[in-house]
Protein backbone atom coordinates (compact mmCIF):
# COMPACT_ATOMS: atom_id res chain seq x y z
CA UNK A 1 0.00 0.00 0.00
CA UNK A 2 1.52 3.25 -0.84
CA UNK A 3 1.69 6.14 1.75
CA UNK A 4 0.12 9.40 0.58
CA UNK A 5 2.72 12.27 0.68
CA UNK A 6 1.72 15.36 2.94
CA UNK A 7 1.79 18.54 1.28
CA UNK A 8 2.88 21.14 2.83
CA UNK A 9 2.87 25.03 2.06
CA UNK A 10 4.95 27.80 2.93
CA UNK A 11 4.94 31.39 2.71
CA UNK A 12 8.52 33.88 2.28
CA UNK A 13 9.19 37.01 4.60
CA UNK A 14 8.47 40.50 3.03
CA UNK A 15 6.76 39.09 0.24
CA UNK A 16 5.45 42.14 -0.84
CA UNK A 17 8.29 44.95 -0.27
CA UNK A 18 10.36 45.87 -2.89
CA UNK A 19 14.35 45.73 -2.30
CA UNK A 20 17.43 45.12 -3.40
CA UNK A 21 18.48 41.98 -5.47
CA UNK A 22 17.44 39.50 -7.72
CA UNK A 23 13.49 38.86 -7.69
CA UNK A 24 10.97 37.27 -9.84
CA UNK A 25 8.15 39.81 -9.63
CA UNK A 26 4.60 37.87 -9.93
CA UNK A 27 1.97 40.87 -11.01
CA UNK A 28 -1.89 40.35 -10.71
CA UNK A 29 -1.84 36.81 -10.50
CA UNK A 30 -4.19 35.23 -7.83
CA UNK A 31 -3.29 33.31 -4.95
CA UNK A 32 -3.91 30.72 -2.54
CA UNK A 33 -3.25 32.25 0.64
CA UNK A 34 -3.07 30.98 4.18
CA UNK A 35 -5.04 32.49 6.99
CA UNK A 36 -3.10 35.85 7.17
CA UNK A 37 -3.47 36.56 3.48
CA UNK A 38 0.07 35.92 2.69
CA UNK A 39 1.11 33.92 -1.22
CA UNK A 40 1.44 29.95 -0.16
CA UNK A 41 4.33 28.35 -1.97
CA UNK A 42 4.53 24.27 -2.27
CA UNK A 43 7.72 23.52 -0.03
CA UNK A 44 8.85 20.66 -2.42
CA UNK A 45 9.89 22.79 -5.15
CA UNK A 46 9.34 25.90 -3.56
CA UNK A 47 6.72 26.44 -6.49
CA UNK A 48 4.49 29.46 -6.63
CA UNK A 49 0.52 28.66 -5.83
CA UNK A 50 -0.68 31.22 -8.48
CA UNK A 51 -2.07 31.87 -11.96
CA UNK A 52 -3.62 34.79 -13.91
CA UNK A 53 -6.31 32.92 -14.05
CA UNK A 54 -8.26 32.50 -11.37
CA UNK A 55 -10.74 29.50 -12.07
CA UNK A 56 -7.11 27.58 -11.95
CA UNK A 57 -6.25 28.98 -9.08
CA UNK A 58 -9.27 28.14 -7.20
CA UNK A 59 -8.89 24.22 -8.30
CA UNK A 60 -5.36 24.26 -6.82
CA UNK A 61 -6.61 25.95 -3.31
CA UNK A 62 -7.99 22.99 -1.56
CA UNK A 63 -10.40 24.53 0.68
CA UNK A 64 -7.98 27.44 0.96
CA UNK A 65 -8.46 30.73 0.43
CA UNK A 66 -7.97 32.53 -2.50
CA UNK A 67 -6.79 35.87 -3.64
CA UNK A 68 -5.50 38.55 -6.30
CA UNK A 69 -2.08 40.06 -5.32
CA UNK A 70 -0.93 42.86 -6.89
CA UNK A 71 2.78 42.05 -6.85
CA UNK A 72 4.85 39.24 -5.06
CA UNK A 73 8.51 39.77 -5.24
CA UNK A 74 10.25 36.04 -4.88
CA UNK A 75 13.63 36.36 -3.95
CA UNK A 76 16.40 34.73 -6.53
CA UNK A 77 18.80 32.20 -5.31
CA UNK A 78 21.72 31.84 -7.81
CA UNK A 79 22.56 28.81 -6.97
CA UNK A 80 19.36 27.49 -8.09
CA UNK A 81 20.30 27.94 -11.76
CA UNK A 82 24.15 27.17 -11.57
């Protein structure tokens, strides 16, 4: 019998301030969120839980929330692409 993997979700600090460095910017896309409102990210691949469109969006929220962000600045790790 197989084991079902847990998902889990995570969110990054100062998602929303602009600064210095490398970023992916995400603009208008929405969002599942957890209860504060902040962007969820899978924690396996650290992969964004977004889309323009929102209909997706809603099918990927599992009973979560969801909502439209204006911007989300993702930090870049270099090392992720060396």
């Amino acid at each position: 019998m197989a084991v079902a993997e847990k998902i889990e979700y995570h969110t990054i600090p100062d998602w929303d301030k602009p600064r210095g460095g490398m970023f992916t910017i995400i603009q208008d896309a929405y969002w599942c969120v957890d209860e504060d409102g902040n962007p969820l990210f899978y924690s396996k691949h650290n992969h964004p839980q977004c889309n323009s469109n929102q209909e997706i969006t809603n099918r990927l929220a599992r009973g979560r929330s969801v909502k439209q962000i204006p911007f989300v600045f993702i930090p870049l790790r270099i090392q992720d692409y060396v």
